[in-house]
Protein backbone atom coordinates (compact mmCIF):
# COMPACT_ATOMS: atom_id res chain seq x y z
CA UNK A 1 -6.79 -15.17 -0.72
CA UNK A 2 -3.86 -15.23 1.86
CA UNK A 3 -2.40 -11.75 2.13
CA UNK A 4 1.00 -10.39 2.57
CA UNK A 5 1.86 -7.01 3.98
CA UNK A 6 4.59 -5.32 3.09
CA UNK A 7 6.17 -2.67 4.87
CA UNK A 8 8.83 -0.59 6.58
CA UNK A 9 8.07 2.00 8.85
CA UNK A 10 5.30 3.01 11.63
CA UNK A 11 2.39 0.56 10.68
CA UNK A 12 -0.81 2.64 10.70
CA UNK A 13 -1.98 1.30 7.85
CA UNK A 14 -1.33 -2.59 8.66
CA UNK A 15 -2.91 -1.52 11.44
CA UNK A 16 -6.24 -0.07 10.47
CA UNK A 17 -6.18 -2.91 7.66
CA UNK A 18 -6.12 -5.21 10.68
CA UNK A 19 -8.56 -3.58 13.50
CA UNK A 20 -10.81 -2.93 9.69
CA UNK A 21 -10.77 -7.38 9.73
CA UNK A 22 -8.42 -7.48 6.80
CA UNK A 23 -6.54 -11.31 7.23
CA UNK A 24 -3.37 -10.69 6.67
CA UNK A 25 -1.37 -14.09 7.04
CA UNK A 26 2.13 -12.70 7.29
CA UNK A 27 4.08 -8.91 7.01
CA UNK A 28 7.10 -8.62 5.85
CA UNK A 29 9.66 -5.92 6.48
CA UNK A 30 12.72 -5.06 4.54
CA UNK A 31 13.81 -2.96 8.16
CA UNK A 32 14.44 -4.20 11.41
CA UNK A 33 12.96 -2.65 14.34
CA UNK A 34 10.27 -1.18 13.07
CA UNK A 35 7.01 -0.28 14.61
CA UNK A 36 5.04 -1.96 11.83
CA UNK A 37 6.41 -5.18 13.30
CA UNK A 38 5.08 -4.60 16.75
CA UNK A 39 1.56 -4.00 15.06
CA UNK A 40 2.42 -7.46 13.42
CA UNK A 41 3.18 -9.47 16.93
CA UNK A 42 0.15 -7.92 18.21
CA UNK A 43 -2.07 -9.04 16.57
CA UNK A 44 -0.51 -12.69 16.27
CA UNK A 45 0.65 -12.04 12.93
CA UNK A 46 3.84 -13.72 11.63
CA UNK A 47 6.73 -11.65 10.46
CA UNK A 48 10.05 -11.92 8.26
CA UNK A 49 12.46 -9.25 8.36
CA UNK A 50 14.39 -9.42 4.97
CA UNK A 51 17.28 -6.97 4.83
CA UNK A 52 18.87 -5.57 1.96
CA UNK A 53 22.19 -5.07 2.99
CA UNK A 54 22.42 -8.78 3.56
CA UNK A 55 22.07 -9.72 -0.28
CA UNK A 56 24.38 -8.85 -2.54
CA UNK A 57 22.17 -7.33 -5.40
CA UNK A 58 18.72 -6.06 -5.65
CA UNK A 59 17.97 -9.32 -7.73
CA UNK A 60 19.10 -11.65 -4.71
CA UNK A 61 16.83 -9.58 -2.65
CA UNK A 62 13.90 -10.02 -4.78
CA UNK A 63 14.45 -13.76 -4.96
CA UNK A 64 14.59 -14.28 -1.39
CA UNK A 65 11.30 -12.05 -1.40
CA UNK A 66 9.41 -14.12 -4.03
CA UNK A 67 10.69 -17.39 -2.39
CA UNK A 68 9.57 -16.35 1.07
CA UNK A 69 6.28 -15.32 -0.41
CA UNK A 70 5.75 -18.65 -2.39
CA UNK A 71 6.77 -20.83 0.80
CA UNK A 72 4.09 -19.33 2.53
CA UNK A 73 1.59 -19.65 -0.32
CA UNK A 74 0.89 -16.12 -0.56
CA UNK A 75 -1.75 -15.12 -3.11
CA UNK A 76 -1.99 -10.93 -2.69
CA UNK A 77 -0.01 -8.60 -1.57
CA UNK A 78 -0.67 -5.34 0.32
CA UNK A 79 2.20 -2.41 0.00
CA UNK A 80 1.90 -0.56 3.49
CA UNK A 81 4.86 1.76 3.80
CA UNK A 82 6.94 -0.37 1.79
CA UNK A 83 9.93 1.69 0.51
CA UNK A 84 11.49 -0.40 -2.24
CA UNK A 85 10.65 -1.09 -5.71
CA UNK A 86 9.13 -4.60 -6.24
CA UNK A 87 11.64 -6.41 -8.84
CA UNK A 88 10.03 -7.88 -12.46
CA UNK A 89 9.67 -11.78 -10.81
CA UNK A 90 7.31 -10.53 -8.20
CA UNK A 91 5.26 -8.15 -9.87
CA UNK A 92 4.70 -10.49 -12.70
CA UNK A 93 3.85 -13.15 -10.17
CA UNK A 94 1.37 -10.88 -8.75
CA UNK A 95 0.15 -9.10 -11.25
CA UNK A 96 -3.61 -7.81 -10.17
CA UNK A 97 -2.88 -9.06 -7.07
CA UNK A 98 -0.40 -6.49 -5.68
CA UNK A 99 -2.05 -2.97 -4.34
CA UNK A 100 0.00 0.18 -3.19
CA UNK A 101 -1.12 3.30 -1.19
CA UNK A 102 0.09 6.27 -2.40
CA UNK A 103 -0.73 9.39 -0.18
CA UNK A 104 -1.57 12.02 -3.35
CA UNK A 105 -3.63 11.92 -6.28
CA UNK A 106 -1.64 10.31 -8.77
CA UNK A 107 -0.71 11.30 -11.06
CA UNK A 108 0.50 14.08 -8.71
CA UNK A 109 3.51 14.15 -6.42
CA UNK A 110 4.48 10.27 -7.15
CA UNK A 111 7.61 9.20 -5.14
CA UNK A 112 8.76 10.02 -1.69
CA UNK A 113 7.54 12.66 -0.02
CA UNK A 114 4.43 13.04 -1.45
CA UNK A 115 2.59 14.89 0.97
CA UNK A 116 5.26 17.30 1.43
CA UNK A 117 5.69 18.33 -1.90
CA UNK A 118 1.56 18.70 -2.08
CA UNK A 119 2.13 21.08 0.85
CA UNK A 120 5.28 23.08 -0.17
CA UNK A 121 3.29 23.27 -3.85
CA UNK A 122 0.38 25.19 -2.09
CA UNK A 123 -2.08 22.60 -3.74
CA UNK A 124 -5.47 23.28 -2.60
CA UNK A 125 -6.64 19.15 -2.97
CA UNK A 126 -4.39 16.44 -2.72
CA UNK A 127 -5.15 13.30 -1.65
CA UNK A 128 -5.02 9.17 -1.22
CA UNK A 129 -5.03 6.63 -4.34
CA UNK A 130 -4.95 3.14 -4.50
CA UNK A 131 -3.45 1.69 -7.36
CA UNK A 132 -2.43 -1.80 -8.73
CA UNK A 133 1.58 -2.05 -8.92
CA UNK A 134 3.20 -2.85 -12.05
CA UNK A 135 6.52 -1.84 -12.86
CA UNK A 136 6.49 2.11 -12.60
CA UNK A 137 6.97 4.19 -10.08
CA UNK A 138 3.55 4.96 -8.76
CA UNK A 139 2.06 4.23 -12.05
CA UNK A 140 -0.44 1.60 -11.70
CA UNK A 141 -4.32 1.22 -12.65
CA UNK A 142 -5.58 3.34 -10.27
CA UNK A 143 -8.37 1.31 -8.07
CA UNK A 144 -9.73 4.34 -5.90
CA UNK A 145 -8.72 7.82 -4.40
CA UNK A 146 -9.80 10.14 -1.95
CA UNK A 147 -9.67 14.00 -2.22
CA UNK A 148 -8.24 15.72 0.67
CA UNK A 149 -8.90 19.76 0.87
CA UNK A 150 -5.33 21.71 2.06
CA UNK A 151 -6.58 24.91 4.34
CA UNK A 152 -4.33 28.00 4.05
CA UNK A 153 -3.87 27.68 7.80
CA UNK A 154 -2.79 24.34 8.12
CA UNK A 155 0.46 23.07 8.80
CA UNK A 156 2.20 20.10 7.66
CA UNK A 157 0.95 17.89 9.99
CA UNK A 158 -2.25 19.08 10.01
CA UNK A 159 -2.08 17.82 6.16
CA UNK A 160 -0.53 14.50 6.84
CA UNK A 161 -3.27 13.94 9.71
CA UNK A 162 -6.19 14.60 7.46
CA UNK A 163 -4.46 12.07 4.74
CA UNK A 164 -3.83 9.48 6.70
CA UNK A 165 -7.45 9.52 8.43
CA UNK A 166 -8.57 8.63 4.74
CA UNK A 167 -5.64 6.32 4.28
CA UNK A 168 -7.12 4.14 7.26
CA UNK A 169 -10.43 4.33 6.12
CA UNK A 170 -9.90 3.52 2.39
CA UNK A 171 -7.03 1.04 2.16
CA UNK A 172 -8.97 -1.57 4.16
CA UNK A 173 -11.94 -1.27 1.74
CA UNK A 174 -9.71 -1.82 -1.48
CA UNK A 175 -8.22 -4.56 0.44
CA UNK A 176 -11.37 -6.41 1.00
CA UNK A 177 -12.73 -5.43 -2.25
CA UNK A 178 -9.86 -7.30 -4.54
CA UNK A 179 -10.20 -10.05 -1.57
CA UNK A 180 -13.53 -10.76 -2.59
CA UNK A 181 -13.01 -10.05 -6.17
CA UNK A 182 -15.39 -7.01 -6.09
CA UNK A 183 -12.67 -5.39 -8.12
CA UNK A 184 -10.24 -6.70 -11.00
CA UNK A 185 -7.51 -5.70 -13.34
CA UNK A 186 -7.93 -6.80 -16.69
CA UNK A 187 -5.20 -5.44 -19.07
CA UNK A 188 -4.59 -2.29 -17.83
CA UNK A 189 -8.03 -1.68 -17.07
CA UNK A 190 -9.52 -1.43 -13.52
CA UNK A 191 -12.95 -3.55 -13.43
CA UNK A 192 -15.64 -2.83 -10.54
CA UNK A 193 -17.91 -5.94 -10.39
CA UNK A 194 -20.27 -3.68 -7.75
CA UNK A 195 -20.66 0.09 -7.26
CA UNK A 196 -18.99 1.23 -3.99
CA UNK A 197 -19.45 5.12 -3.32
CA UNK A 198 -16.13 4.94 -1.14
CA UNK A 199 -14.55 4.59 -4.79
CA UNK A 200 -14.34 7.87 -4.57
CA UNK A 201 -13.58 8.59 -1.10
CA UNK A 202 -17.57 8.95 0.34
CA UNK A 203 -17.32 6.64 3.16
């Protein structure tokens, strides 16, 4: 399938998706000047910068989205620090082929600031789970997650570091597993045509 990454902010996990082999065949940014577009132009990866503030609804947006995305014959799409909601057109379009990253275990802490409020909530396991997107907030099929201890002595960032290192390791994975058709939605259920113990965050 040709990919689509969609993101917003730093890039790690376009980037481990691409050092991981993932072919991505364009990212897309709804920010300019982002570091997640650097990632993107190194590794010879075309880019579109689509900014809000230049449309004047969210609908106009999503058009200009969905026609960018069926120009380039996109099949799947890959949520990677993507900080808008996907509008109706496009998530129908995709439907079972659009995955999201969510760094908690949903149903916990959906939204921003997820691994903040898992840390100011004293959880002792949080976590990473990749979902399908439909037309929630963080309330897809779940695909996969990965439990992530909290120590009482860490700090914040000590948190975030130890989420993200099973971001970069599990994203890819899902990635190449939908890819390949490994794993499916069908209705709302999540269908794994081969047994993967990463499913559940054993690498």
């Amino acid at each position: 399938m040709k990919w689509a990454a969609l993101v917003g902010g730093y890039g790690s996990n376009l980037e481990a998706m691409l050092e991981y082999g993932n072919a991505v065949h364009l990212v897309i940014s709804h920010k300019a000047n982002v570091r997640a577009l650097e990632v993107a132009e190194k590794y010879h990866v075309p880019q579109v910068v689509l900014l809000p503030k230049a449309y004047e609804s969210r609908q106009a947006f999503d058009a200009a989205l969905l026609a960018v995305l069926q120009k380039e014959n996109i099949e799947a799409l890959a949520l990677a620090g993507y900080l808008r909601w996907l509008g109706p057109e496009v998530i129908a379009h995709y439907r079972g082929r659009a995955v999201n990253l969510h760094p908690a275990l949903l149903p916990s802490f959906p939204g921003l600031n997820a691994i903040e409020q898992a840390f100011a909530h004293g959880v002792f396991w949080t976590g990473v789970t990749v979902h399908f997107v439909d037309d929630g907030h963080d309330t897809g099929p779940i695909i996969a997650q990965a439990a992530v201890p909290r120590y009482r002595e860490d700090t914040l960032d000590d948190l975030r570091e130890r989420i993200q290192h099973h971001e970069h390791r599990l994203y890819p994975r899902i990635v190449e597993a939908v890819d390949k058709g490994i794993v499916h939605l069908e209705g709302e259920h999540v269908i794994w045509e081969e047994s993967k113990s990463w499913i559940n965050g054993h690498y």
